[in-house]
Protein backbone atom coordinates (compact mmCIF):
# COMPACT_ATOMS: atom_id res chain seq x y z
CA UNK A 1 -19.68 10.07 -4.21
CA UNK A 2 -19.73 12.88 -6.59
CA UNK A 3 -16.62 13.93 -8.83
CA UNK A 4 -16.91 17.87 -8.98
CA UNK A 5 -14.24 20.13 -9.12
CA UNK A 6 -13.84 23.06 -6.82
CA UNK A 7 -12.56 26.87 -6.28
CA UNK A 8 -13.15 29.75 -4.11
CA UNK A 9 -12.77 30.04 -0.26
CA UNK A 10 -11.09 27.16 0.73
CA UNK A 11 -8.49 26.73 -2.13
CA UNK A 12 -5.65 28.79 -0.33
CA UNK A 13 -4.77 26.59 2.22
CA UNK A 14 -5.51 23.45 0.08
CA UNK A 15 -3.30 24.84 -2.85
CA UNK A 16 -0.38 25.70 0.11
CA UNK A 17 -0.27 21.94 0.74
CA UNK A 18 -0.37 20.99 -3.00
CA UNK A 19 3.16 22.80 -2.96
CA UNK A 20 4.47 21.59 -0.13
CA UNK A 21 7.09 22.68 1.38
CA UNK A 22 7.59 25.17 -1.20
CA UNK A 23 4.92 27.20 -0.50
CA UNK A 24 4.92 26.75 2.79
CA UNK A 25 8.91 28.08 3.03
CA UNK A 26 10.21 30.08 5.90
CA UNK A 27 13.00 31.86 5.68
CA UNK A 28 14.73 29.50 6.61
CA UNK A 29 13.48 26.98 4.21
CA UNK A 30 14.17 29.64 1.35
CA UNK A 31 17.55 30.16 2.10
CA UNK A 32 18.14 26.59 1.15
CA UNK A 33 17.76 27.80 -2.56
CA UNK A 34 21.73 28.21 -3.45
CA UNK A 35 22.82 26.14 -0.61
CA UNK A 36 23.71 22.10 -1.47
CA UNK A 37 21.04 20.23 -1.52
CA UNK A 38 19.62 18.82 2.31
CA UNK A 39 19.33 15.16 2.07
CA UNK A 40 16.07 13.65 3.93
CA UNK A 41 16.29 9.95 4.40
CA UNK A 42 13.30 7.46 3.81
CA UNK A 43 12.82 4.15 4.74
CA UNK A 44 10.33 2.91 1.74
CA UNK A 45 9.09 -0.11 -0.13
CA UNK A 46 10.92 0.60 -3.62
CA UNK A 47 9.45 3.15 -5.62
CA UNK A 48 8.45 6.20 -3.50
CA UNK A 49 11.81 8.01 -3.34
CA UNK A 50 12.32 7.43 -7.52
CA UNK A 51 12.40 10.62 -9.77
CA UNK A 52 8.34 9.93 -11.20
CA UNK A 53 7.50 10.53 -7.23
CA UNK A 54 10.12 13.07 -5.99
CA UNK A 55 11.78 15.29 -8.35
CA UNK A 56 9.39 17.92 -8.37
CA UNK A 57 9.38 18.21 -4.76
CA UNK A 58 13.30 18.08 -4.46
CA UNK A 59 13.67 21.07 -7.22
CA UNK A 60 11.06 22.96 -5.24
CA UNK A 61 12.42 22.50 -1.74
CA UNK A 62 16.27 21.69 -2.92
CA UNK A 63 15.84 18.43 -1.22
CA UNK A 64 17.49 14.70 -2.10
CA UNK A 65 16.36 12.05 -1.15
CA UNK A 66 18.05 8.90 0.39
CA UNK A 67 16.53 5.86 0.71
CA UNK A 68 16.72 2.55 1.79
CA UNK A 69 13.99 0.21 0.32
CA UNK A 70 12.67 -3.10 2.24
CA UNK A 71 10.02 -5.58 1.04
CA UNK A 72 7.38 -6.18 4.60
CA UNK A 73 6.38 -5.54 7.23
CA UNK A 74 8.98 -7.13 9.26
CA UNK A 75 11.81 -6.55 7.35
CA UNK A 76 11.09 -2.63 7.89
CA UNK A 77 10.69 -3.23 11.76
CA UNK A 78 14.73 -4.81 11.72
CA UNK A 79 16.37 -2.33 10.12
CA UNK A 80 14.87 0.45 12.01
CA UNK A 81 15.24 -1.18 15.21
CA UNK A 82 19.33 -1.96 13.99
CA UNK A 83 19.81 2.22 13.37
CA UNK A 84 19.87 4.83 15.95
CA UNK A 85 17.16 7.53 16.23
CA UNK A 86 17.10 9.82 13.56
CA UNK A 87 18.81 7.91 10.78
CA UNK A 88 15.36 7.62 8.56
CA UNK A 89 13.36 11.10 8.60
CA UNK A 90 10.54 9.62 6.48
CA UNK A 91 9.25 6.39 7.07
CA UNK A 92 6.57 4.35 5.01
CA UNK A 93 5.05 1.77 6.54
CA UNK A 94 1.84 -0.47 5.91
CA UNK A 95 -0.79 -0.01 8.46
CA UNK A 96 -0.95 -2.84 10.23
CA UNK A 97 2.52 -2.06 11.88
CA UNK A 98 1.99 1.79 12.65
CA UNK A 99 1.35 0.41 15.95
CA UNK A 100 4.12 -1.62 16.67
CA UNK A 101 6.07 1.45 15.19
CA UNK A 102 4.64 3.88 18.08
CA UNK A 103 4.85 1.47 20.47
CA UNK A 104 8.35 0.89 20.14
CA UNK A 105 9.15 4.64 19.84
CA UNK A 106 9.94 4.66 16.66
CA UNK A 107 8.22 7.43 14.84
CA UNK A 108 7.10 10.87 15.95
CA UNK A 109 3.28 12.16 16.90
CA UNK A 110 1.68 14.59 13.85
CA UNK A 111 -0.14 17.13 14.12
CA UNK A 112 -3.38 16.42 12.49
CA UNK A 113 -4.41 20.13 11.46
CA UNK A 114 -1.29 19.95 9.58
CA UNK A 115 -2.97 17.36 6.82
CA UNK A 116 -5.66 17.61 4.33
CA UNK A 117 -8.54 15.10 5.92
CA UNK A 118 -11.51 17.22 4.86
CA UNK A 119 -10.18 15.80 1.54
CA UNK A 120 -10.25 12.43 2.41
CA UNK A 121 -13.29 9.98 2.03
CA UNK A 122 -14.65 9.26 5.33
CA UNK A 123 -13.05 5.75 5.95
CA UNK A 124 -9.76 7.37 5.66
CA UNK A 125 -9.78 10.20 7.99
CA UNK A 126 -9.14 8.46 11.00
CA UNK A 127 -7.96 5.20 9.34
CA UNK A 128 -7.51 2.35 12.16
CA UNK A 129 -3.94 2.22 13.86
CA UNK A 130 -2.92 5.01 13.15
CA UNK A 131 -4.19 7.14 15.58
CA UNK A 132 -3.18 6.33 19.43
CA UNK A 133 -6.55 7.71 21.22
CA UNK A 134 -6.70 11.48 19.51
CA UNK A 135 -3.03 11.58 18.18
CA UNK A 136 -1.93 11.10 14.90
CA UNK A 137 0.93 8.83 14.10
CA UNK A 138 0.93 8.27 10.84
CA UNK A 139 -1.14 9.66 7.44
CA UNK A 140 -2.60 7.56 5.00
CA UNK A 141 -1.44 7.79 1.56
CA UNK A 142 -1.98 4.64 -0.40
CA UNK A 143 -4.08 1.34 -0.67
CA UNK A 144 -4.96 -1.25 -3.07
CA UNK A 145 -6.51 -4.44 -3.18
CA UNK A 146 -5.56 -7.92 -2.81
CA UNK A 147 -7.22 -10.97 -4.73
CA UNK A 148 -6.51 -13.33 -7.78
CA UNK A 149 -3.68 -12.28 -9.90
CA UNK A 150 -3.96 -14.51 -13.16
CA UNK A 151 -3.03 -14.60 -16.89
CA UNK A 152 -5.78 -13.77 -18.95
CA UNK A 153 -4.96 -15.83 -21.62
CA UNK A 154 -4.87 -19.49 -19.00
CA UNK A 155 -7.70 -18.11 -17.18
CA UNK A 156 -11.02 -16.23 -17.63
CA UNK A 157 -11.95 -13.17 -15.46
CA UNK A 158 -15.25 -16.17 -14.30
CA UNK A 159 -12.77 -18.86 -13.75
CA UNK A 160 -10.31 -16.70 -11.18
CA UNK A 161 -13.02 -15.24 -9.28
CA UNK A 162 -12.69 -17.65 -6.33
CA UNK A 163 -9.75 -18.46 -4.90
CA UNK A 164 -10.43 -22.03 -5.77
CA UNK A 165 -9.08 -21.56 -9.10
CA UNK A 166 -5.77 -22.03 -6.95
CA UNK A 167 -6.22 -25.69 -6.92
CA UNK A 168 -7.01 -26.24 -10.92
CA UNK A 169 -5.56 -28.85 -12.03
CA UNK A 170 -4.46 -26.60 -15.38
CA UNK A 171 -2.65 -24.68 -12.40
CA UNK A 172 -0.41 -27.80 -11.11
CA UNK A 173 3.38 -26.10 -10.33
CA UNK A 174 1.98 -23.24 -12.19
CA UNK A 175 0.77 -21.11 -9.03
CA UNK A 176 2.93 -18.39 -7.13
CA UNK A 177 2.97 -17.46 -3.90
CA UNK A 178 4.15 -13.41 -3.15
CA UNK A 179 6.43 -14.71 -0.40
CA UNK A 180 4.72 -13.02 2.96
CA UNK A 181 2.59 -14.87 5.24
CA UNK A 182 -0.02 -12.06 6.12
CA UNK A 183 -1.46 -11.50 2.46
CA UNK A 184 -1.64 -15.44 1.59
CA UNK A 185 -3.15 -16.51 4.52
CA UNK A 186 -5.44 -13.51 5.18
CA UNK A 187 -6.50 -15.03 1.57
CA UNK A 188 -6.78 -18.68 2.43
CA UNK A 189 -8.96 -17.64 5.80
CA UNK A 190 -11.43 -15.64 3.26
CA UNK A 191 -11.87 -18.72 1.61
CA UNK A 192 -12.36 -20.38 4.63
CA UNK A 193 -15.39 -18.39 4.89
CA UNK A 194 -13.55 -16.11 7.95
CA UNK A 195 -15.38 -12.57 7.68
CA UNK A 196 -12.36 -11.56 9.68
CA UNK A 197 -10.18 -13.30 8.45
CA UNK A 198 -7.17 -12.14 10.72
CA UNK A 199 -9.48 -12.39 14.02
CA UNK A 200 -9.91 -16.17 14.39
CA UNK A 201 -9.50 -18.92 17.28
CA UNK A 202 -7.20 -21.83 17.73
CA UNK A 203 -10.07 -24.05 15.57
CA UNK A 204 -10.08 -21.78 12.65
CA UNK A 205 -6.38 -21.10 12.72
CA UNK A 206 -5.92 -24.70 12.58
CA UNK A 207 -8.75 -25.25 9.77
CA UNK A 208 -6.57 -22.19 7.61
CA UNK A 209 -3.46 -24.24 8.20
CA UNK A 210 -4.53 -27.52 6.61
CA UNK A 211 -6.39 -25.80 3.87
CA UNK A 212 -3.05 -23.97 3.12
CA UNK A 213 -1.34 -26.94 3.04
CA UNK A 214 -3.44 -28.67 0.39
CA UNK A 215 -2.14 -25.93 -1.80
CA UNK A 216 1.24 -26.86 -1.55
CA UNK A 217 1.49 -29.24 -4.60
CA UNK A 218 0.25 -26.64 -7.08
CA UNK A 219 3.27 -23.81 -5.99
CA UNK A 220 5.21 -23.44 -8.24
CA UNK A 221 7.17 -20.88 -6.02
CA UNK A 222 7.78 -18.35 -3.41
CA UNK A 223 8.56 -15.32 -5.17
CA UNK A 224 10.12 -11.59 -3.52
CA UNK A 225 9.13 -8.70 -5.27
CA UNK A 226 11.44 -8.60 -8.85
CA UNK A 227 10.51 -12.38 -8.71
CA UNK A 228 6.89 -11.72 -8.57
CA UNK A 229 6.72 -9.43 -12.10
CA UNK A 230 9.31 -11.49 -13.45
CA UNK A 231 7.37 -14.41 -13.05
CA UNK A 232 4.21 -13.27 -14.11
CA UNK A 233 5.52 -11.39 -17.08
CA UNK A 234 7.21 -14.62 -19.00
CA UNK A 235 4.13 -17.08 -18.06
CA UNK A 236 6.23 -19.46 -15.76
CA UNK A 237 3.58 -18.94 -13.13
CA UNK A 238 -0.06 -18.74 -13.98
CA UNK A 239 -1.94 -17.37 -11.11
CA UNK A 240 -0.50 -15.89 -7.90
CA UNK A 241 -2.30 -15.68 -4.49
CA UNK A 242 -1.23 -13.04 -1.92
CA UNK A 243 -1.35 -10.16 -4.57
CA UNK A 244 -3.24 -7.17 -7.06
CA UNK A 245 -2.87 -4.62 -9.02
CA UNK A 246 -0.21 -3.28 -7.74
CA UNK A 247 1.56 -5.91 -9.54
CA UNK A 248 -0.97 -6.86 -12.33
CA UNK A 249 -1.34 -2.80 -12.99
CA UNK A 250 2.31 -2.29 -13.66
CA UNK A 251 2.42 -5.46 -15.75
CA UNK A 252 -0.35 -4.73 -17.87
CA UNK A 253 0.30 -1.43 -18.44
CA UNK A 254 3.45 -2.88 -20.41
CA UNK A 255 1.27 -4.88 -22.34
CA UNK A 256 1.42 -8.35 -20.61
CA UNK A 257 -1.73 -10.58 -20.53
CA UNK A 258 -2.23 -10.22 -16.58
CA UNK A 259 -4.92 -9.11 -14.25
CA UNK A 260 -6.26 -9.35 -10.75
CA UNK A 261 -9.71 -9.61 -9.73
CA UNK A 262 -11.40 -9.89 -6.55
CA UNK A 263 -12.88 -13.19 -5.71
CA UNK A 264 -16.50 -14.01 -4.73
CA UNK A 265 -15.13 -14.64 -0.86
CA UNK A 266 -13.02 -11.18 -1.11
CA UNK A 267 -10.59 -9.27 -0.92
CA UNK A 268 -8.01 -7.98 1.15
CA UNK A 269 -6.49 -4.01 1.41
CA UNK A 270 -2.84 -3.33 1.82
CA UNK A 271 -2.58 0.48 3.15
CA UNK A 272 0.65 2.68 3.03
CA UNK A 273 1.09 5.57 4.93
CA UNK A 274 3.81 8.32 5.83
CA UNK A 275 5.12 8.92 8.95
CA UNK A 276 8.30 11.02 10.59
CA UNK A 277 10.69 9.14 12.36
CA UNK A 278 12.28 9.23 16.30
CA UNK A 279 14.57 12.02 16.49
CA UNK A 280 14.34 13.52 12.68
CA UNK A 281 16.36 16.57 12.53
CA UNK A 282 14.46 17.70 9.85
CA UNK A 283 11.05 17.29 10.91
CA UNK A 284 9.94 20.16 8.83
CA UNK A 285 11.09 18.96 5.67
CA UNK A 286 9.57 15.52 6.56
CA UNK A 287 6.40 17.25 7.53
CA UNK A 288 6.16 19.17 3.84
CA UNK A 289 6.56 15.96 2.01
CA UNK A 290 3.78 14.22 3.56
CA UNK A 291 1.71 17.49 3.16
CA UNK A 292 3.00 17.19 -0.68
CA UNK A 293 2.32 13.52 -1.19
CA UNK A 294 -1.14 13.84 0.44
CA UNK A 295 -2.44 16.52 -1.43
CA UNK A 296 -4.38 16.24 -4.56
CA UNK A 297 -1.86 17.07 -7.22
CA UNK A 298 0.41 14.32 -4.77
CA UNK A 299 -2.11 11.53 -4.63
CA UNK A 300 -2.39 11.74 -8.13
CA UNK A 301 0.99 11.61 -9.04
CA UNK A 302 0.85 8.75 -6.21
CA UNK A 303 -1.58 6.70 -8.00
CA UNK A 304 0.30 6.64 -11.36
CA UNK A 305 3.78 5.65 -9.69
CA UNK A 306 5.72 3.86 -11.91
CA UNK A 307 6.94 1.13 -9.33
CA UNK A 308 3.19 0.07 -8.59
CA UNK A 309 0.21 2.02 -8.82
CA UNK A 310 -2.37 2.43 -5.86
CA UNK A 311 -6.23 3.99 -5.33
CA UNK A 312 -5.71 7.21 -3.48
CA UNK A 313 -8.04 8.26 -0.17
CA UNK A 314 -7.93 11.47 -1.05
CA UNK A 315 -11.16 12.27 -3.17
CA UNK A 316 -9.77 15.43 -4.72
CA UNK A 317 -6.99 13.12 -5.78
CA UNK A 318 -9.22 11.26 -7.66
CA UNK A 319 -10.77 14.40 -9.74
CA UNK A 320 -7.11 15.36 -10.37
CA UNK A 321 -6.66 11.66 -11.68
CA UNK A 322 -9.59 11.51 -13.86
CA UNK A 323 -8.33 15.03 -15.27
CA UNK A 324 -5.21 14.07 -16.29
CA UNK A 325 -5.61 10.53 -16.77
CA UNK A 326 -9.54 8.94 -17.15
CA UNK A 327 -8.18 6.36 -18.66
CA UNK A 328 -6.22 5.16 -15.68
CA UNK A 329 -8.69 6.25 -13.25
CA UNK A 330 -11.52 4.05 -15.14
CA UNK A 331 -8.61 1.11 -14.76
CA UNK A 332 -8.45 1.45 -11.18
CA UNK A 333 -11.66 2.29 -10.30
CA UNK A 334 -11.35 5.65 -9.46
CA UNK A 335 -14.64 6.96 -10.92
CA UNK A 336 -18.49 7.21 -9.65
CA UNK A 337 -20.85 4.18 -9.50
CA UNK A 338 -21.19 1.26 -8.33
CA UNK A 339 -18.36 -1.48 -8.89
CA UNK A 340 -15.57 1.92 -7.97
CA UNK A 341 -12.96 1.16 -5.38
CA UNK A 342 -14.76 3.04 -2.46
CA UNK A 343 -17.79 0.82 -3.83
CA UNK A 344 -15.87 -2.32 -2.64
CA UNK A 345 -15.45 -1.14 0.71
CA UNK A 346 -18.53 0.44 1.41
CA UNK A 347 -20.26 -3.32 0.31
CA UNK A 348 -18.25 -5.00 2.46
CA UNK A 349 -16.06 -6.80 -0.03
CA UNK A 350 -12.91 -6.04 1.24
CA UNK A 351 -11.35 -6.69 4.70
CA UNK A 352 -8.14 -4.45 6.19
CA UNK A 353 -5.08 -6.60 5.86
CA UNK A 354 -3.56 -7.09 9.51
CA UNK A 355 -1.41 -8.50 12.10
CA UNK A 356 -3.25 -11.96 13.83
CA UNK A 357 -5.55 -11.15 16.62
CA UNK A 358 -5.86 -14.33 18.63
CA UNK A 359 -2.42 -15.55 17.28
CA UNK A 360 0.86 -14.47 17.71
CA UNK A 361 2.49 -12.48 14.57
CA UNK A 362 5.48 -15.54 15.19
CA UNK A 363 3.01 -18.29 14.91
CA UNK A 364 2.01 -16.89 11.45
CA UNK A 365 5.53 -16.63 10.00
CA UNK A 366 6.20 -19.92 11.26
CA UNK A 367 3.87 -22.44 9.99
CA UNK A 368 4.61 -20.12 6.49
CA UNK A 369 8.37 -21.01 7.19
CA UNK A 370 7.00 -25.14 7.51
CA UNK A 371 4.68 -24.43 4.45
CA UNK A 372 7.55 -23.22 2.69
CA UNK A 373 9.76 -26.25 3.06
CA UNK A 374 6.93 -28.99 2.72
């Protein structure tokens, strides 16, 4: 992968979706100008609707945004299947429940001429799930990395590159758990030497389920998402399975002595993507912000969100990034060479975080529920 920046034929189209919905304003659209402002709702983790991520769209399109902010997968599911259609316009979801999304009629098909692709690497232009056949459900605009999350001054970047570091005795009552079952025991199958770690029988489920529970005596404890930086920040946990840089990043860029790294049995990838919801009445507004937020100048304002940041699939995104901020995109590995982000995938170090194959999504969140209160 080559970093070059580009001009010329194909820039008028690209640059229309850079604007959004600006740009691409009907009449319509434009007479929204002295009119109050339309709100468009969004169902989000926290972060996406803030000011760093929307304002210049709202000023452009005279747009506010409302949202309502969950933390997982399943907590999203409830409170969309507890509103009527239409209540959330914009829904963000992480890929492994686009399909239980479509299925349940939940979110609207997309058009996929409608989205900047070409612009995508490869592995992200027809990203799994979110396609049903040859239509588009949902569009890809985040993704990160899940491994060891550690403080650098307890641990060296050596010492938390397995996810055996987990049961140090240094690390007794001193390690967290992000508390959702799919990231910690996607982790502890990796270690269990699972290539796919969320496609495994009744033998290996059972094997991932006593290895978990070995762990228990070193949690220190189950932490939601204020918990989890909270924790990390002031040293009262250690090292933290079921999480990465989306935590660690926003940590260290304040300074604190935190970092993730991705473990010699791997890593998992958490994936975000944008889609419109069942009976939006304002579709086209919904439409123009995921246009927005998956074009370049988007994905790199993406990638620097000040909730979390997050690698970007969109590799025009990235020469935006390293423009603006090389410092950043040398941090996340945004750049060329081997050891880069796309690097990672393309070796095979990191697995797609997703639901249980051969196991019920229920059987999961139980035996978490029993690990919990061993």
């Amino acid at each position: 992968m080559t970093l070059t920046h580009t001009s010329g034929a194909g820039f008028s189209r690209r640059a229309a979706l850079a604007l959004g919905a600006a740009a691409l304003a009907t009449p319509m659209l434009s007479r929204r100008a002295f009119a109050a402002p339309t709100e468009l709702t969004m169902l989000a983790w926290y972060g996406h609707a803030e000011p760093d991520m929307v304002a210049e769209f709202e000023a452009a399109n005279n747009v506010k945004f409302v949202p309502k902010y969950y933390t997982g997968g399943d907590n999203m599911l409830g409170l969309i299947s507890q509103s009527p259609p239409g209540t959330f316009d914009v829904i963000l979801s992480d890929a492994e429940y686009v399909q239980q999304l479509n299925a349940a009629g939940y979110i609207e098909p997309l058009d996929p001429a409608d989205y900047a692709f070409d612009e995508f690497f490869p592995e992200f232009q027809k990203f799994p799930g979110h396609w049903d056949g040859d239509t588009l459900y949902s569009v890809i605009t985040r993704f990160g990395f899940l491994g060891v999350a550690y403080n650098t001054d307890a641990l060296t970047e050596a010492e938390a590159s397995t996810y055996d570091v987990f049961w140090d005795p240094r690390l007794t009552a001193k390690v967290g758990h992000f508390d959702w079952h799919l990231p910690n025991l996607g982790q502890m199958s990796l270690l269990n030497g699972n290539p796919s770690p969320y496609d495994i029988d009744e033998a290996a489920w059972e094997a991932v389920k006593e290895k978990t529970l070995t762990l228990r005596p070193q949690v220190g404890g189950f932490f939601d998402y204020g918990g989890t930086f909270s924790s990390l920040d002031n040293g009262q946990m250690l090292a933290f399975a079921g999480i990465g840089d989306w935590i660690t990043g926003t940590l260290e860029r304040s300074g604190a002595k935190v970092r993730s790294v991705i473990p010699e049995q791997g890593g998992l990838q958490w994936t975000e993507s944008f889609s419109i919801g069942k009976g939006s009445a304002k579709a086209d507004l919904a439409r123009a912000w995921i246009q927005y937020v998956t074009s370049a100048q988007g994905q790199a304002k993406s990638a620097q969100m000040a909730a979390y940041p997050a690698l970007i699939p969109n590799q025009k995104g990235w020469e935006v990034l390293n423009a603006e901020n090389p410092a950043e995109a040398k941090r996340q590995g945004m750049v060329d060479g081997p050891g880069s982000a796309i690097d990672l995938i393309r070796t095979g170090r990191i697995q797609y975080r997703q639901l249980p194959v051969q196991q019920s999504l229920e059987d999961w969140n139980d035996f978490w529920s029993d690990y919990k209160g061993a």
